[in-house]
N, C-alpha and C. Protein backbone atom coordinates (compact mmCIF):
# COMPACT_ATOMS: atom_id res chain seq x y z
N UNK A 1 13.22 14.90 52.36
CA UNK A 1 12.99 13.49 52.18
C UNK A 1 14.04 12.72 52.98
N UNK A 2 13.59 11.62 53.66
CA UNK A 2 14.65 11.20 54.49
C UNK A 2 14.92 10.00 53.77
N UNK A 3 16.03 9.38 53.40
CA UNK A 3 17.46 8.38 52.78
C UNK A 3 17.28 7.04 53.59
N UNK A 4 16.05 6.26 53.32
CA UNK A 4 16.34 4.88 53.70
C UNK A 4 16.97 3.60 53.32
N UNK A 5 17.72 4.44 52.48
CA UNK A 5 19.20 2.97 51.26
C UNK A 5 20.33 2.61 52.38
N UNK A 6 20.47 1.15 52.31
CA UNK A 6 21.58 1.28 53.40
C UNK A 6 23.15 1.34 52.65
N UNK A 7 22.86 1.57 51.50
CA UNK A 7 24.09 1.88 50.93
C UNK A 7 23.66 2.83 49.78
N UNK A 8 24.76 3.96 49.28
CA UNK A 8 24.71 4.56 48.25
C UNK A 8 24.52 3.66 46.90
N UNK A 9 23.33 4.64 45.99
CA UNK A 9 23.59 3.84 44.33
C UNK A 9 23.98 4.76 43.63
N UNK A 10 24.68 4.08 42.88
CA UNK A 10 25.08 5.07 41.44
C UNK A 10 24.12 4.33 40.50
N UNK A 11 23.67 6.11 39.86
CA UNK A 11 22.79 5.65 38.50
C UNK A 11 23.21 5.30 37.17
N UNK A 12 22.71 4.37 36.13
CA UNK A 12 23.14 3.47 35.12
C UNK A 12 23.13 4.75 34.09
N UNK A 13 24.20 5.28 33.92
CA UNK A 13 23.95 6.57 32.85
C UNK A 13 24.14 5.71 31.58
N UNK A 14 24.46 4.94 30.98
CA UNK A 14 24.95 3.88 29.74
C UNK A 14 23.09 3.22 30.03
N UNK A 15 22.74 2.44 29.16
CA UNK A 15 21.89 1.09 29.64
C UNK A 15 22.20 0.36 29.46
N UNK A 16 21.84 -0.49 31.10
CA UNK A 16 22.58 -1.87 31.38
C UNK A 16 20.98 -3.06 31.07
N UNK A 17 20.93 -3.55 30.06
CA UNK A 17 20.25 -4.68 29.75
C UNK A 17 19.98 -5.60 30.85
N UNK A 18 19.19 -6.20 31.67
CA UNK A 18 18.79 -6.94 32.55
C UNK A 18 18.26 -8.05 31.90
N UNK A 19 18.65 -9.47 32.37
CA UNK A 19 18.03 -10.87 31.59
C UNK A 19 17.72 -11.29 32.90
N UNK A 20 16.41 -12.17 32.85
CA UNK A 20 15.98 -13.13 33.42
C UNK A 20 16.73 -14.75 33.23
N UNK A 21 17.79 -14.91 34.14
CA UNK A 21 18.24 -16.02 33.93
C UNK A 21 17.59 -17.31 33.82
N UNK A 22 16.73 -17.18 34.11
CA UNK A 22 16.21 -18.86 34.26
C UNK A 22 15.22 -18.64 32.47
N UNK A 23 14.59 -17.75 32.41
CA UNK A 23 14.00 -17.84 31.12
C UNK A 23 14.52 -17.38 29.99
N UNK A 24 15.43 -16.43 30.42
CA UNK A 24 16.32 -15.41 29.12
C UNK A 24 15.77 -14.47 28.25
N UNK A 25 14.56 -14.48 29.08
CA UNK A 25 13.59 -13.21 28.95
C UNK A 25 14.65 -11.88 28.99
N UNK A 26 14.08 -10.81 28.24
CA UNK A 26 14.60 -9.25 28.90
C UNK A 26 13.90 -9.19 30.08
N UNK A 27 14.50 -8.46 31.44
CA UNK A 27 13.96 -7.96 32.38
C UNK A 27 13.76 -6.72 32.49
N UNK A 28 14.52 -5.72 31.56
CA UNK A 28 14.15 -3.98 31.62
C UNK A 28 16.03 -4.03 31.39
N UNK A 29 16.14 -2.80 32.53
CA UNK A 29 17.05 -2.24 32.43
C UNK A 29 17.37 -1.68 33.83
N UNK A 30 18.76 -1.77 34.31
CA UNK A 30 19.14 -0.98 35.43
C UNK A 30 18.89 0.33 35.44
N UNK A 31 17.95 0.84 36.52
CA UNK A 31 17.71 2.45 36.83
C UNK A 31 19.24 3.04 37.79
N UNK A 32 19.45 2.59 38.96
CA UNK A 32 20.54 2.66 39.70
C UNK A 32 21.13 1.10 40.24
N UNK A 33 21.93 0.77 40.82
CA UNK A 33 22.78 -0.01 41.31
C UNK A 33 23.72 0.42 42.53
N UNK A 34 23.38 -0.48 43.79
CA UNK A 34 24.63 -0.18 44.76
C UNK A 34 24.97 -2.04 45.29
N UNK A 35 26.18 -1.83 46.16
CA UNK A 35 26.50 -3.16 46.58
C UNK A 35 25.73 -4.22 47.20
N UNK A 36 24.13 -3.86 47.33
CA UNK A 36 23.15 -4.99 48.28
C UNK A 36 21.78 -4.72 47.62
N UNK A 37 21.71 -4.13 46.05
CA UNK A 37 20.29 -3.98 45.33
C UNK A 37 20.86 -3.20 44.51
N UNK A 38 19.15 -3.04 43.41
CA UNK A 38 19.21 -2.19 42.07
C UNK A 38 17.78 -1.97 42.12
N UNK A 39 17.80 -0.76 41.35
CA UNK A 39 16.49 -0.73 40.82
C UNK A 39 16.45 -0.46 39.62
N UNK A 40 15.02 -1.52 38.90
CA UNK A 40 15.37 -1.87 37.45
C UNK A 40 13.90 -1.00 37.34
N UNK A 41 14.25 -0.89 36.04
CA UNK A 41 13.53 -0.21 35.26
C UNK A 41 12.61 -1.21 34.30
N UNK A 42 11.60 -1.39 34.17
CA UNK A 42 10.85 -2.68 33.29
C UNK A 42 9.19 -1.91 32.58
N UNK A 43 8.60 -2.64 31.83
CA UNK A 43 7.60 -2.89 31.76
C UNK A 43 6.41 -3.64 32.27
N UNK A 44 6.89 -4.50 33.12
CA UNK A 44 5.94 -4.79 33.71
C UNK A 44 6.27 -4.80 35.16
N UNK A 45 4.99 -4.53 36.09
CA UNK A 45 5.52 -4.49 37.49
C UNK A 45 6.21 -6.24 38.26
N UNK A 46 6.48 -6.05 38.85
CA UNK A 46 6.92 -7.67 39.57
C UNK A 46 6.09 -8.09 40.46
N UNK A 47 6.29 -9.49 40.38
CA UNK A 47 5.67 -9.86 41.62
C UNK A 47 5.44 -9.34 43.24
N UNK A 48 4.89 -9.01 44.06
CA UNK A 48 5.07 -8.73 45.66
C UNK A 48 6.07 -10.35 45.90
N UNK A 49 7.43 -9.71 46.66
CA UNK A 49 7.77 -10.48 47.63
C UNK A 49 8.44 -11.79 46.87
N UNK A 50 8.51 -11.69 45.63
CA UNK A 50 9.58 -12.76 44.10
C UNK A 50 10.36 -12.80 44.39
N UNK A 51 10.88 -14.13 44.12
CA UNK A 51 12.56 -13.90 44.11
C UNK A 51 13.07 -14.18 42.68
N UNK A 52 14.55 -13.92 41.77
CA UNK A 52 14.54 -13.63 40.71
C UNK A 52 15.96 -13.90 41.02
N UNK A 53 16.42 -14.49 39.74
CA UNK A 53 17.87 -14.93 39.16
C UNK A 53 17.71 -13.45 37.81
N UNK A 54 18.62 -13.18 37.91
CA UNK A 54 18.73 -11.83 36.94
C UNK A 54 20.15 -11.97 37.13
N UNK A 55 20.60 -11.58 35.49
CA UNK A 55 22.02 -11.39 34.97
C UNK A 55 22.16 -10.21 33.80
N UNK A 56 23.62 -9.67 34.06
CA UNK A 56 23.81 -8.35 33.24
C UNK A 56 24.85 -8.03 32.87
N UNK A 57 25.74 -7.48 32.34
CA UNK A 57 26.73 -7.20 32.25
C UNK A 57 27.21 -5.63 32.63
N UNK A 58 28.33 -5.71 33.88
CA UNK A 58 29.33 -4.40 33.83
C UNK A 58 30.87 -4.46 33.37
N UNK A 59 31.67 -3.63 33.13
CA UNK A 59 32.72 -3.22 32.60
C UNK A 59 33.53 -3.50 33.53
N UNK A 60 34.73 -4.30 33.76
CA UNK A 60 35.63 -4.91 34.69
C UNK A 60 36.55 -3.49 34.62
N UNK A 61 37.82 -3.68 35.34
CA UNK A 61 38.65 -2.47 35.63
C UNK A 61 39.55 -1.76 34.38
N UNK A 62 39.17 -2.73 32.95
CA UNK A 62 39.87 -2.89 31.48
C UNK A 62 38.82 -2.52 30.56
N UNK A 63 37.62 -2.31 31.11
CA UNK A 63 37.25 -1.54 30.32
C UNK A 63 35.72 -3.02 29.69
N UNK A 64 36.11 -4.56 29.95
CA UNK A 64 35.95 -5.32 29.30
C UNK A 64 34.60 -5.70 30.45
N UNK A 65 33.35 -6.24 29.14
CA UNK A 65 31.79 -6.49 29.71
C UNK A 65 32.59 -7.92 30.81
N UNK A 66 31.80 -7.90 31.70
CA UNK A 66 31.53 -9.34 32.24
C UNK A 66 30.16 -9.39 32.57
N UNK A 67 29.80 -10.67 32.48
CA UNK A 67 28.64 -10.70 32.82
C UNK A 67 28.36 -11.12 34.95
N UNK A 68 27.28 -11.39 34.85
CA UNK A 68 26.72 -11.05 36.19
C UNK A 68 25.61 -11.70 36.76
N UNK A 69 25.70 -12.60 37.53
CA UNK A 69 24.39 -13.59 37.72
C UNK A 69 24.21 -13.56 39.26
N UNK A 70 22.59 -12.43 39.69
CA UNK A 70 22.69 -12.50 41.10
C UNK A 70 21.17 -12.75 41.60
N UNK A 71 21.06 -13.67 42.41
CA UNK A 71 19.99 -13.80 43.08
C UNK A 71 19.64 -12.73 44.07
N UNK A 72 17.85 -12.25 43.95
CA UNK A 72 17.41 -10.94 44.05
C UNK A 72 16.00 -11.32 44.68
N UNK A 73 15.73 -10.32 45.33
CA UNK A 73 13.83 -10.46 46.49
C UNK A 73 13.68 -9.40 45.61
N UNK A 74 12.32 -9.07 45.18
CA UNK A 74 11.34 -7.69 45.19
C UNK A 74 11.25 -7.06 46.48
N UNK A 75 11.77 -5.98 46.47
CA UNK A 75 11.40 -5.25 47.94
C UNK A 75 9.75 -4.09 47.67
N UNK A 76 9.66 -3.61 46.50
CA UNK A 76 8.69 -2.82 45.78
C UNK A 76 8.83 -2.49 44.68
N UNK A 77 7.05 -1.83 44.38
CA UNK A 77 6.81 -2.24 42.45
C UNK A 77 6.09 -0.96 42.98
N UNK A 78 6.96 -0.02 41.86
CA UNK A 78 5.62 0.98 41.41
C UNK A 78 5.52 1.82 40.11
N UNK A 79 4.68 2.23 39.75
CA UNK A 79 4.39 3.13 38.11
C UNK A 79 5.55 3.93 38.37
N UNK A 80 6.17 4.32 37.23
CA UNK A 80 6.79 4.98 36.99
C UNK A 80 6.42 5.99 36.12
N UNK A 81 7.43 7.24 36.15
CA UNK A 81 6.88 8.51 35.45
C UNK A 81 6.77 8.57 34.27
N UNK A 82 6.90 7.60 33.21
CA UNK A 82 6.89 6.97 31.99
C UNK A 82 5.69 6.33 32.14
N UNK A 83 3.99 6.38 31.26
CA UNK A 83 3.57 5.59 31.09
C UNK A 83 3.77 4.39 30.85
N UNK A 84 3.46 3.40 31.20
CA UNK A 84 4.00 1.41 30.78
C UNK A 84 4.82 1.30 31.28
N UNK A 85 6.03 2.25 32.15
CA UNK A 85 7.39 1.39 33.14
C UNK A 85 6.78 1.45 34.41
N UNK A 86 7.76 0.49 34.98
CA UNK A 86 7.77 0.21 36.26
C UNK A 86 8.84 0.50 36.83
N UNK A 87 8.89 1.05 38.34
CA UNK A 87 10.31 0.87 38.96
C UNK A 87 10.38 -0.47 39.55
N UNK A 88 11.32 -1.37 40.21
CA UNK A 88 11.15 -2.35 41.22
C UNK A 88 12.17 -2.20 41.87
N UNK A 89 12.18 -2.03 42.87
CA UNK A 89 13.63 -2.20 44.13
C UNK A 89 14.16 -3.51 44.23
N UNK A 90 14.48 -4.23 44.55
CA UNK A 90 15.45 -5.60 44.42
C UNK A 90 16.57 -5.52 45.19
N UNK A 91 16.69 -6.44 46.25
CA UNK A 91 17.96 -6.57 47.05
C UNK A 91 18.15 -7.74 47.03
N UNK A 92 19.69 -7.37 46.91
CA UNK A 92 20.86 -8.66 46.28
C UNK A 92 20.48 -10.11 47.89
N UNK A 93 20.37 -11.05 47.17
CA UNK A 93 20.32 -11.94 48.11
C UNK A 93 21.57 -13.18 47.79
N UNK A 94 22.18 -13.62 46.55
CA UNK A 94 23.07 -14.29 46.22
C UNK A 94 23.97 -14.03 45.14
N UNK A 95 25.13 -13.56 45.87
CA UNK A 95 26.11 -12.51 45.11
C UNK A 95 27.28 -13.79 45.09
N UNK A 96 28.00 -13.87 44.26
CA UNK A 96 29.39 -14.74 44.41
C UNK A 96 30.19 -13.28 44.77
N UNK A 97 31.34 -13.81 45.27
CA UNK A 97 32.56 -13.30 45.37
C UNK A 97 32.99 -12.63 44.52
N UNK A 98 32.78 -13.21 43.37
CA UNK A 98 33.96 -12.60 41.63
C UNK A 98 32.46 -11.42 41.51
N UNK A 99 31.20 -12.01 41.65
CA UNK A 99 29.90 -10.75 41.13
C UNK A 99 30.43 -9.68 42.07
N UNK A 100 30.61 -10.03 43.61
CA UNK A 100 30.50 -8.73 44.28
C UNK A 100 31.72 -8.21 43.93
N UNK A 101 32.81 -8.44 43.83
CA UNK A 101 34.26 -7.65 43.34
C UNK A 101 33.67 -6.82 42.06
N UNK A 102 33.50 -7.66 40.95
CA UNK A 102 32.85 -6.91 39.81
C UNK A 102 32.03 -5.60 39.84
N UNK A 103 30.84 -6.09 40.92
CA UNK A 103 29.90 -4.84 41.14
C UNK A 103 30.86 -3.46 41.93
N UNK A 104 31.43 -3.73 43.39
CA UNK A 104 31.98 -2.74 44.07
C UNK A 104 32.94 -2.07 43.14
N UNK A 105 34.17 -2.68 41.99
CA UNK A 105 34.24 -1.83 41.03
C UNK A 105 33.79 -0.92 40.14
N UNK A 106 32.97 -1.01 39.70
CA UNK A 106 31.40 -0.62 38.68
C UNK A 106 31.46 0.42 39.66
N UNK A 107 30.70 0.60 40.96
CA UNK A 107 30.87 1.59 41.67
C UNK A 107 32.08 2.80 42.30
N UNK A 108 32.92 1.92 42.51
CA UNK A 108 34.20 2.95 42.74
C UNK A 108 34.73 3.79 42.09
N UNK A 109 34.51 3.07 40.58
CA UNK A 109 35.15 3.92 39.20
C UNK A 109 33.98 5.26 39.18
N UNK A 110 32.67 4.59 39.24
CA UNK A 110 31.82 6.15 39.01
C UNK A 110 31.34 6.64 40.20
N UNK A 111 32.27 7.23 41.18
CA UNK A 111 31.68 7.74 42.62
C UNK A 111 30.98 9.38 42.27
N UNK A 112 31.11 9.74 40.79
CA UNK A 112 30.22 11.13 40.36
C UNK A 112 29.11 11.01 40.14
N UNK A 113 29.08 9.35 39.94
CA UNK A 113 27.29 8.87 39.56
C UNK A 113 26.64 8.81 40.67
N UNK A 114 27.14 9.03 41.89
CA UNK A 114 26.25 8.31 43.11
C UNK A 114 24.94 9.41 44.00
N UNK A 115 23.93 8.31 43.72
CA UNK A 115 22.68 9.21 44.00
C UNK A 115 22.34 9.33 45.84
């Protein structure tokens, strides 16, 4: 299989709760996470081609939740091996500064998670 991620993800071994910021809907749950996308895990598939305010919380370098508010495209929606989930790919389109520090930590600490 050939590796078209342009960056490594590490997978969400904990579950990371996903909110729809603008409605405060649940969105699913993080499947993996790297520094420019995620793929969430949901019940329902997404729109083709959406864009999405989604917020979550990871564990800062203390151990302590912060939360996380990043603007996101649908890149693809498909069934998942679970009847009723969906996967969706999602790449980060509006990251602050303090989100992306936050996230590239999240990653550095678990470089055993990385898929």
């Amino acid at each position: 299989m050939v590796e078209h991620r342009r960056a490594p993800r590490r997978r969400a071994d904990e579950s990371i709760q996903v909110t729809n910021a603008i409605t405060g809907e649940s969105a699913g749950r993080i499947g993996n996470l790297s520094i420019d996308g995620m793929m969430l895990v949901t019940e329902r598939p997404a729109r083709d081609d959406a864009l999405y305010q989604f917020s979550f919380q990871l564990p800062d370098e203390h151990g302590h939740l912060q939360q996380v508010e990043i603007g996101m495209h649908e890149q693809w929606t498909e069934a998942a091996t679970v009847p009723g989930q969906h996967w969706v790919g999602l790449r980060f389109i509006d990251l602050s500064p303090e989100d992306h520090a936050l996230v590239q930590g999240w990653l550095e600490r678990g470089r055993q998670h990385w898929e």
